[in-house]
Protein backbone atom coordinates (compact mmCIF):
# COMPACT_ATOMS: atom_id res chain seq x y z
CA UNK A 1 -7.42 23.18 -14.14
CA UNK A 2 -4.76 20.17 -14.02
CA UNK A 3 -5.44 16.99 -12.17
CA UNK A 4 -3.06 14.24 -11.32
CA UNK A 5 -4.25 10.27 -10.47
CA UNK A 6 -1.49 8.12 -8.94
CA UNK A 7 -3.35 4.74 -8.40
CA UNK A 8 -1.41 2.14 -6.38
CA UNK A 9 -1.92 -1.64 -6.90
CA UNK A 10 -0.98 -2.62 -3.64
CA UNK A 11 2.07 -5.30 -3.47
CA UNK A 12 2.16 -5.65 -6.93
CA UNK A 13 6.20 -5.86 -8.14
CA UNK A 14 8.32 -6.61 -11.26
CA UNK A 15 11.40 -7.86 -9.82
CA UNK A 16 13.84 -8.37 -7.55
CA UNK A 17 16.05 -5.37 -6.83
CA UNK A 18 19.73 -5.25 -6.63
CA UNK A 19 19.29 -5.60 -3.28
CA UNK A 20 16.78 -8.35 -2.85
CA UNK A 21 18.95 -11.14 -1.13
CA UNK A 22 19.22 -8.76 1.98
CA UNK A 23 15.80 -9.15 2.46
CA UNK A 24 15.05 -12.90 1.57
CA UNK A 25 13.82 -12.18 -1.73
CA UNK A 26 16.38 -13.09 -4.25
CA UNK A 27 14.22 -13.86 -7.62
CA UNK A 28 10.91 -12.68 -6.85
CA UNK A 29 8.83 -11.07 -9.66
CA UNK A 30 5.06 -10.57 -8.27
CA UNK A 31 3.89 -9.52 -11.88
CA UNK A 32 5.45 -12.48 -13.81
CA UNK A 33 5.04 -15.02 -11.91
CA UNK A 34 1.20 -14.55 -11.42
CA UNK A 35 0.90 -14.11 -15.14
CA UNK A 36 3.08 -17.28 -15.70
CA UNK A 37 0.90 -19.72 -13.28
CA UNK A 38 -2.27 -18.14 -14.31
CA UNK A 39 -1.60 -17.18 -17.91
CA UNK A 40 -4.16 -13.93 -17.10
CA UNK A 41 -4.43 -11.58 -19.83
CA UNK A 42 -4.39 -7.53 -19.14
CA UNK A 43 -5.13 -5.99 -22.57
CA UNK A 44 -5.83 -2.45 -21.28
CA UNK A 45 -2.91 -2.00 -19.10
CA UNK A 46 -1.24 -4.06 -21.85
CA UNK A 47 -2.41 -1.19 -24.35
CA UNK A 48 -0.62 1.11 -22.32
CA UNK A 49 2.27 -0.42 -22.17
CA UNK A 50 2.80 -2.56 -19.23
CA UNK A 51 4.41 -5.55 -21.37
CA UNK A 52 7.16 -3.16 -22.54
CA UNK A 53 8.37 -2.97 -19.18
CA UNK A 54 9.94 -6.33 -19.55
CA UNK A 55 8.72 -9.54 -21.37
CA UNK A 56 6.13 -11.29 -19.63
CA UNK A 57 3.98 -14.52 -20.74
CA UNK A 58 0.57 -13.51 -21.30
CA UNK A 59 1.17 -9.65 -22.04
CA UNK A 60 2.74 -8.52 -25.49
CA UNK A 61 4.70 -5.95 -25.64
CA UNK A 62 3.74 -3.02 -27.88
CA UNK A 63 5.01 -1.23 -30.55
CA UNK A 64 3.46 2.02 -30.05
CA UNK A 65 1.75 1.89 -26.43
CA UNK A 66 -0.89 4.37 -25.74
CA UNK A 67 0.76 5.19 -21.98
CA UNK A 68 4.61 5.54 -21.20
CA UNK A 69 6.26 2.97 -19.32
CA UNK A 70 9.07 2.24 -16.84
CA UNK A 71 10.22 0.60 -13.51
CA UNK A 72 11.04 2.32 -9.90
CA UNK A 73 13.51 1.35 -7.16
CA UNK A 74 12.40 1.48 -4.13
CA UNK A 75 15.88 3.04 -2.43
CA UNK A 76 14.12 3.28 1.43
CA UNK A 77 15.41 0.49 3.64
CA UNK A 78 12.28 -1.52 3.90
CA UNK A 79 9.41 -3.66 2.36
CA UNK A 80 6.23 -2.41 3.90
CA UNK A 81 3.70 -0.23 2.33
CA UNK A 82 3.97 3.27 4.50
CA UNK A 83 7.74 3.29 3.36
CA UNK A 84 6.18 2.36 0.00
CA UNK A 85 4.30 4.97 0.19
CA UNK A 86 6.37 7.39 1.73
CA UNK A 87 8.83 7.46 -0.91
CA UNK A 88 6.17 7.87 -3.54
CA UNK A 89 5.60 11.42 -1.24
CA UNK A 90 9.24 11.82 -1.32
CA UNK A 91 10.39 10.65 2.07
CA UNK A 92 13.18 8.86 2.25
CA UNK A 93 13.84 6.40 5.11
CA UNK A 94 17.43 5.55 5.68
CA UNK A 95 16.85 2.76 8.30
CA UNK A 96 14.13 0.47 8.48
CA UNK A 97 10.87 0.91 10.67
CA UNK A 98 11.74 -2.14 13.39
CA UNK A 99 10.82 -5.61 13.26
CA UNK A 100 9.96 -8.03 15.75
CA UNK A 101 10.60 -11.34 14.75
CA UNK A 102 10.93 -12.99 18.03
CA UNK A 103 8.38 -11.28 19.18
CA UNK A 104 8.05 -7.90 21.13
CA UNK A 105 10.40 -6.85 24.22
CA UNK A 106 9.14 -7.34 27.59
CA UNK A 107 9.26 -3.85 28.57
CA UNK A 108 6.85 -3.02 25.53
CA UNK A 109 4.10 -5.69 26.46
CA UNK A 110 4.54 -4.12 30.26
CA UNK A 111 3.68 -0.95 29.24
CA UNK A 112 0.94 -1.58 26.94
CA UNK A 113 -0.25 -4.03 30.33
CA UNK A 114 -0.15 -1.36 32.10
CA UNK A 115 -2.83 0.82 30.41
CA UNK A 116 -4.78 -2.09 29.37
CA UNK A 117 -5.65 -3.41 32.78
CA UNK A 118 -4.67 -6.69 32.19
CA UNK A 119 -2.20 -9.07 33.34
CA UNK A 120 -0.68 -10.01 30.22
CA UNK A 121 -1.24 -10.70 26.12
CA UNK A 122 -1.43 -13.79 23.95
CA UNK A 123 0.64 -14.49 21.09
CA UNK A 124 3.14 -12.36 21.23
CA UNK A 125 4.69 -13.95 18.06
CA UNK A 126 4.77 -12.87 14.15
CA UNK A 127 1.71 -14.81 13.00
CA UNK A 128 -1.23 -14.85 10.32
CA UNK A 129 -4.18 -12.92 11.12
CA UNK A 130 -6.21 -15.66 10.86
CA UNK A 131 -4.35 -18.52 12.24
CA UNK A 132 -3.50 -16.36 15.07
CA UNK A 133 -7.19 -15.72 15.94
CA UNK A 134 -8.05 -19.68 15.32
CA UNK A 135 -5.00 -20.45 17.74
CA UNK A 136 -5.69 -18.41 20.28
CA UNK A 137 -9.27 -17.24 19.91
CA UNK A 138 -10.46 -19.40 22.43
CA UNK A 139 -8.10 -18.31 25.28
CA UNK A 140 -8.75 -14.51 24.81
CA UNK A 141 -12.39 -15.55 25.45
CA UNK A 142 -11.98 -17.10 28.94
CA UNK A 143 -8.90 -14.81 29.84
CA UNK A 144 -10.10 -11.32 28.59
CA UNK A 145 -6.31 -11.05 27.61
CA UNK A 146 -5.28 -9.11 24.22
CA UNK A 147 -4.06 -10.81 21.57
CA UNK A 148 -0.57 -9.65 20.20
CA UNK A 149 1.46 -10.20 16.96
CA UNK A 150 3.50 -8.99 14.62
CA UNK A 151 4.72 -10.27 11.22
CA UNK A 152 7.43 -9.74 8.58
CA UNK A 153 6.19 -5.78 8.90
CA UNK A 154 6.55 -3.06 11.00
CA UNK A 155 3.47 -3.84 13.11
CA UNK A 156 2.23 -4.38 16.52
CA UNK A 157 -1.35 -5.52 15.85
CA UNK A 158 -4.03 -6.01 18.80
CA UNK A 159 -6.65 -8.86 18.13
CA UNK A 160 -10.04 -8.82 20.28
CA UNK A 161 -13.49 -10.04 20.00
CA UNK A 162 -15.78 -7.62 20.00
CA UNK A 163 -17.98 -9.58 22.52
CA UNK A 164 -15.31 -9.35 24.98
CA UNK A 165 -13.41 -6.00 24.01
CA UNK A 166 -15.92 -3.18 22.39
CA UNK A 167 -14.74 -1.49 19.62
CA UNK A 168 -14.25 2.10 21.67
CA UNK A 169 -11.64 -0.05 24.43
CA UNK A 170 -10.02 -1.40 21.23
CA UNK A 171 -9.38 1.07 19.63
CA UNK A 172 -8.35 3.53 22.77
CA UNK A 173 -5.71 0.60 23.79
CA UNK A 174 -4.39 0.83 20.07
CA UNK A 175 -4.28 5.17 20.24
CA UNK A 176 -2.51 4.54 23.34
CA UNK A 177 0.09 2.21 21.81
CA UNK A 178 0.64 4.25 19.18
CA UNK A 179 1.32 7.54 21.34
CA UNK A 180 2.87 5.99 24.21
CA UNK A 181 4.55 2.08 23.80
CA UNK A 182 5.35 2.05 20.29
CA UNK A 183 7.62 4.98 19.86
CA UNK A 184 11.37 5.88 19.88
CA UNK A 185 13.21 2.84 19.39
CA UNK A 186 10.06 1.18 19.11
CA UNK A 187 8.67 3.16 16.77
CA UNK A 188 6.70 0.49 14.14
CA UNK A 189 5.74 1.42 11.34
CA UNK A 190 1.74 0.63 12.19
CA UNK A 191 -0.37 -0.07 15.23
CA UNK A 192 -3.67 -2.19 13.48
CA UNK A 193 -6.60 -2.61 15.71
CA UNK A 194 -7.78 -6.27 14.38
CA UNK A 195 -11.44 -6.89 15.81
CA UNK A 196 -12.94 -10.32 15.24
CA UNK A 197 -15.98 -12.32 16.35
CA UNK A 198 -17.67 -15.88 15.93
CA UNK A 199 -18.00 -18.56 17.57
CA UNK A 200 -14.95 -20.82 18.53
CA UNK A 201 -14.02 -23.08 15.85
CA UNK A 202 -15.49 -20.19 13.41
CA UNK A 203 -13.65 -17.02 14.03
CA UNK A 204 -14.07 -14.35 11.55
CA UNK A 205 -12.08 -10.77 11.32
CA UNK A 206 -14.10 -7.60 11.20
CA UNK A 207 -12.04 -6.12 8.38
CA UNK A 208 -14.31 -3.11 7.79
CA UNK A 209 -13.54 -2.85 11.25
CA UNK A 210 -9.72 -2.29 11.26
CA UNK A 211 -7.85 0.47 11.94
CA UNK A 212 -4.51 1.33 11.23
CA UNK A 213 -2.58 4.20 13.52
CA UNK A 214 0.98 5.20 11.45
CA UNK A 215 3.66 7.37 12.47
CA UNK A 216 3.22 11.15 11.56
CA UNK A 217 5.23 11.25 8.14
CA UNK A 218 8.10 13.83 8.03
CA UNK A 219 7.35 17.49 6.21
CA UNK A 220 8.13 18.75 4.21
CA UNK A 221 6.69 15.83 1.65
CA UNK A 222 4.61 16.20 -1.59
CA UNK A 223 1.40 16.79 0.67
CA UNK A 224 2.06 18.94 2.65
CA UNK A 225 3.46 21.05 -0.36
CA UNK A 226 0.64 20.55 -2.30
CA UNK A 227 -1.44 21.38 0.29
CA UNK A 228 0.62 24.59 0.63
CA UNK A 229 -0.06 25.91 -2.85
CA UNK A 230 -3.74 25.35 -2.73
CA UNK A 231 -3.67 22.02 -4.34
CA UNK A 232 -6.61 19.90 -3.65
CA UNK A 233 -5.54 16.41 -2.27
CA UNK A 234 -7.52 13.74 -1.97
CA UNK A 235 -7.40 9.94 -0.95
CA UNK A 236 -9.10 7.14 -1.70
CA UNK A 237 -8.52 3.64 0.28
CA UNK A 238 -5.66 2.77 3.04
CA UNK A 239 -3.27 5.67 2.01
CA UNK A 240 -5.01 8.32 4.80
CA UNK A 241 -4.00 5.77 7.28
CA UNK A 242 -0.32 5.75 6.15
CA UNK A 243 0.13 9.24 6.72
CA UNK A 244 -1.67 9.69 9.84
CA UNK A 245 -4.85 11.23 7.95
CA UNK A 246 -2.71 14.34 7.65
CA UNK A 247 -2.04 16.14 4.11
CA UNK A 248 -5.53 15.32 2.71
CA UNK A 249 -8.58 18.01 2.40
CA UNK A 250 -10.77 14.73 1.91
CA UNK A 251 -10.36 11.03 2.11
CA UNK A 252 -12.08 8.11 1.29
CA UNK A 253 -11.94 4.84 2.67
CA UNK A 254 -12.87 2.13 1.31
CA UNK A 255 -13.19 -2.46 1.84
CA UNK A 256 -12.62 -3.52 -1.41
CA UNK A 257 -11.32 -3.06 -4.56
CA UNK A 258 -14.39 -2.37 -6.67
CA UNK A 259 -15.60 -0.03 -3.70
CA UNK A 260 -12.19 2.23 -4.79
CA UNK A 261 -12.44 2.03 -8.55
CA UNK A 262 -15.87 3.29 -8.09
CA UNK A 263 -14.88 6.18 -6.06
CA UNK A 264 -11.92 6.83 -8.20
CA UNK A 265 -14.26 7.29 -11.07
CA UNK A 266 -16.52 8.99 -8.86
CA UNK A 267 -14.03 11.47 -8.51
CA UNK A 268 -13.14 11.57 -12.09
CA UNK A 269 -16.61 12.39 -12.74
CA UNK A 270 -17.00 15.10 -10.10
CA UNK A 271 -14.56 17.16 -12.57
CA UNK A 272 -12.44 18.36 -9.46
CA UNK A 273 -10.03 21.05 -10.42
CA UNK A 274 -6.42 21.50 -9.26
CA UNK A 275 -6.30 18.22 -7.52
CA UNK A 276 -3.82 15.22 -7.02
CA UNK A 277 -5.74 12.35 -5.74
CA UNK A 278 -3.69 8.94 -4.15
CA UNK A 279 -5.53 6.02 -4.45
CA UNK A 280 -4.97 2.61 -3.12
CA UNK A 281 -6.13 -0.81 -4.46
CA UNK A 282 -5.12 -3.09 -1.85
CA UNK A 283 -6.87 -6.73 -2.71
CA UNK A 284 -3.61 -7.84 -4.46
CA UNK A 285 -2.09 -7.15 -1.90
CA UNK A 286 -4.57 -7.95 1.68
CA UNK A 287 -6.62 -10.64 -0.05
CA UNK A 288 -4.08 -12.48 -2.32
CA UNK A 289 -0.56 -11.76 -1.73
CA UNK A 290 0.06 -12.41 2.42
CA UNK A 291 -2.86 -15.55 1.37
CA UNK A 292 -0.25 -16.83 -1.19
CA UNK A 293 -3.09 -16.93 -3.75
CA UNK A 294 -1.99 -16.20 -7.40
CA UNK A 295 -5.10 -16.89 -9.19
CA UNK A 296 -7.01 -14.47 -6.87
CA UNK A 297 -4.15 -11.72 -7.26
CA UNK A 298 -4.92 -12.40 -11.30
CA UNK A 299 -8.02 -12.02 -10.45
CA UNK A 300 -8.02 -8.68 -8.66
CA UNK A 301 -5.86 -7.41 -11.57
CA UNK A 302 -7.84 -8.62 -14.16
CA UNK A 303 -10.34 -6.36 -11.98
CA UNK A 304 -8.69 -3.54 -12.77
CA UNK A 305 -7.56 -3.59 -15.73
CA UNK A 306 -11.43 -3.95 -16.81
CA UNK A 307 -11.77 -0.43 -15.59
CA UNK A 308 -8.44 0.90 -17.16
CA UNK A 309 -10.95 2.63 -20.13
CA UNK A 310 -13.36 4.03 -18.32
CA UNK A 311 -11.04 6.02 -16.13
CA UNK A 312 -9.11 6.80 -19.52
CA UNK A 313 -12.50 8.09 -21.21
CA UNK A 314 -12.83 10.30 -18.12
CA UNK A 315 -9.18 11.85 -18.54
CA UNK A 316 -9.68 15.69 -19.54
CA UNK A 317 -7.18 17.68 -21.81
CA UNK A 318 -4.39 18.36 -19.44
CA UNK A 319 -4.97 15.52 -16.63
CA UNK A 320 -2.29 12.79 -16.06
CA UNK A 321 -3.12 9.30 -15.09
CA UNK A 322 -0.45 6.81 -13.83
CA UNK A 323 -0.68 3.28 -11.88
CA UNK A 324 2.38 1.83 -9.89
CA UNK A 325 3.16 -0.52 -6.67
CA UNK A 326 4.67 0.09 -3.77
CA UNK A 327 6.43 -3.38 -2.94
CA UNK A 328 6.30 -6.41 -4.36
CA UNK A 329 4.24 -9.26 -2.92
CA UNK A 330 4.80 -12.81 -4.16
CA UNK A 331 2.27 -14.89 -3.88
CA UNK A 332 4.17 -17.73 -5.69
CA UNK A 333 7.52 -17.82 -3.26
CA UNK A 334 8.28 -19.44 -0.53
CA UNK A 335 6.47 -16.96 2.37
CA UNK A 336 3.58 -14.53 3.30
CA UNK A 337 5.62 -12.01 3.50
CA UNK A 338 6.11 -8.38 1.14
CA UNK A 339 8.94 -8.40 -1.23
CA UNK A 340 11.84 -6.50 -2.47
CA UNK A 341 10.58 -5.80 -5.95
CA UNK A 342 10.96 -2.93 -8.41
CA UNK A 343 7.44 -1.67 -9.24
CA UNK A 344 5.94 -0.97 -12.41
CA UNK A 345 5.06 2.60 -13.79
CA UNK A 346 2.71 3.25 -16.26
CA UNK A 347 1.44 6.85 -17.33
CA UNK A 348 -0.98 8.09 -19.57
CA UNK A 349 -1.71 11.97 -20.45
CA UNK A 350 -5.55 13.34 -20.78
CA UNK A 351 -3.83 14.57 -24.48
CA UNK A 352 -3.88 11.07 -25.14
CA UNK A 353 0.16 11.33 -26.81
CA UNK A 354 1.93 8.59 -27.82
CA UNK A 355 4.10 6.39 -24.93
CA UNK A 356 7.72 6.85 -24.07
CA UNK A 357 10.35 4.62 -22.41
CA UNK A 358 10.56 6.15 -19.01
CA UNK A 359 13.64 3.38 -18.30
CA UNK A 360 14.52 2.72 -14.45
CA UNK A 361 13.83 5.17 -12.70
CA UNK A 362 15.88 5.60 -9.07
CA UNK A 363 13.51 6.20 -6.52
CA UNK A 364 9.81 6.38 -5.77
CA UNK A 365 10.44 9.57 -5.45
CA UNK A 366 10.11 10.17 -8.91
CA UNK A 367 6.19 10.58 -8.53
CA UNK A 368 5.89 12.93 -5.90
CA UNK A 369 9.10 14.79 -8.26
CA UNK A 370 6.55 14.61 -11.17
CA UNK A 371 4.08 15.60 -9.41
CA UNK A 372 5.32 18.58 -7.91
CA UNK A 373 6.59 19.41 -11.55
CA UNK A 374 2.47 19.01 -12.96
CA UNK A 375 1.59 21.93 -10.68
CA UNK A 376 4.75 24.10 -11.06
CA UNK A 377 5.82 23.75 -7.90
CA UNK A 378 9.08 24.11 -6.40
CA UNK A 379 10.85 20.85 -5.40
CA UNK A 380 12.88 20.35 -2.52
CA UNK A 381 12.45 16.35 -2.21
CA UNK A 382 14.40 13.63 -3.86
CA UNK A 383 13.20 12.02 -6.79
CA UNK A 384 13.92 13.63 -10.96
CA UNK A 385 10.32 14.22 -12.66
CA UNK A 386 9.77 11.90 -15.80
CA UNK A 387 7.07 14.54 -16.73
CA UNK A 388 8.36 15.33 -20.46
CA UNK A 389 8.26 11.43 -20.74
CA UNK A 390 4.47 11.78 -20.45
CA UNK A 391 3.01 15.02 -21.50
């Protein structure tokens, strides 16, 4: 029976859209700029055609890739990943998830005061993770008050030590926000529990620790109709988070991205029929691309690409492999921030057939389209399968 592996590299992008300037992000190109500073080489993606895409300086384009190839708009209004991924799962979202960048309203800090017991929050700005907890680590020690921030994202993140907020109280404060403060017209995209703990002067994050609460995604969407026809769906990394942990049979997280190329080709191995698994490489993105570090988002793709054959090997007659992004992340411009990027799309049928030019495609959308169209079922999302491009 078929399978279907959509593996995301988290923030990675090939170019400002149309669009771009709207968001601050006129000339951005994650992809070639971290090739151009780094001069990296990807010869297994660039096997499959990832330098036909468009030129870039250390990947050659070739004549007869082994995968088809293409670009996708991202036609949601927003930058973040869960409208990244939403699309992908064919939602569309026709206004942005809300920012805060003057920080959040008084009314929402009152309420989430309210249930929290204490007599105010820290921070209260858009801030790094870590600077924030280096900046006001110290004070949330003494006072017992939450720290709160935001940044370019939809996000209202709550920062505690764990020596002075458990866990349990942490993460009940962020279910709470979720269901209660951060809804309506403050409905963010994300509530992130962000435990640390340290001594002052040497604050650390617990990221194995985090926890992400998202909105419950609209139906119907490619899960949910997958999940309707008996398809087995399966994710591995962040992507359960985006969605609420709703559409999945089983999910996988995962801290790094070795820990979800291993389970990917776990899951290869486990010869799991009738499935569509959504996986999630997020180093580029977490580790590199907020840290404005190109020669560690090389690195993490360099990662990858080292595993491109063995998940290729483990491709059965019939199965359907493709990688994408789901915004673009910069590490070379001018902030921390995502970026509004067109993301690659490569493909690569279990038959092993010869590459196509899938062109520029219009939407995300086009996956969860595709997808729908591997397992013959009936589409009622946006998005135009490329599926004859590939098998």
């Amino acid at each position: 029976m078929p399978r279907f592996f959509a593996v995301v590299i988290d923030g990675l992008g090939i170019g400002a859209q149309e669009d771009a300037a709207q968001y601050g992000d006129e000339g951005t190109n994650t992809l070639a700029h971290v090739l151009k500073h780094t001069g990296a080489k990807l010869p297994n993606l660039e096997r499959l055609g990832l330098g036909n895409i468009e030129p870039l300086s250390s990947v050659d384009e070739y004549s007869e890739p082994l995968g088809s190839y293409g670009k996708m708009r991202e036609l949601s209004a927003g930058k973040d990943s869960t409208t990244g991924h939403w699309e992908i799962a064919g939602i569309h979202l026709d206004q942005p998830f809300p920012t805060y960048p003057e920080g959040f309203p008084e009314e929402v800090i009152q309420k989430f005061c309210e249930n929290t017991g204490t007599d105010g929050v820290l921070a209260n700005l858009p801030y790094s993770g870590t600077d924030v907890i280096r900046d006001y680590g110290e004070e949330h020690m003494k006072t017992g008050k939450p720290i709160v921030y935001t940044s370019a994202d939809s996000v209202f993140q709550v920062a505690c030590h764990v020596d002075v907020t458990p866990l349990d109280k942490l993460y009940s404060w962020c279910e709470f926000a979720r269901q209660e403060v951060m809804v309506g017209e403050h409905g963010v995209g994300r509530v992130i529990a962000r435990p640390f703990h340290g001594e002052v002067g040497n604050f650390e994050r617990l990221s194995d620790d985090r926890h992400d609460y998202s909105l419950n995604p609209p139906k119907p969407n490619l899960l949910s109709l997958l999940q309707e026809k008996g398809v087995k769906t399966y994710s591995i990394g962040k992507i359960v988070d985006l969605f609420a942990e709703e559409g999945f049979d089983q999910y996988r997280r995962t801290k790094s991205n070795a820990e979800g190329i291993s389970q990917t080709l776990s899951l290869m191995s486990a010869k799991i029929e009738n499935s569509f698994v959504f996986v999630n490489l997020i180093d580029t993105d977490q580790k590199y691309g907020h840290r404005q570090d190109p020669d560690g988002f090389a690195s993490a793709l360099e990662e990858i690409d080292r595993a491109v054959p063995a998940m290729i090997q483990k491709l059965e007659e019939g199965d359907v492999l493709i990688f994408l992004g789901d915004h673009g992340n910069d590490p070379t411009d001018y902030s921390t921030d995502h970026t509004r990027e067109f993301v690659p799309l490569i493909a690569v049928a279990g038959s092993k057939k010869p590459g196509k030019d899938l062109g520029i495609r219009e939407t995300f959308s086009d996956v969860s389209a595709s997808v729908l169209d591997f397992f013959e079922i009936e589409n009622p999302l946006p998005g135009t399968s490329f599926l004859n491009g590939v098998l």
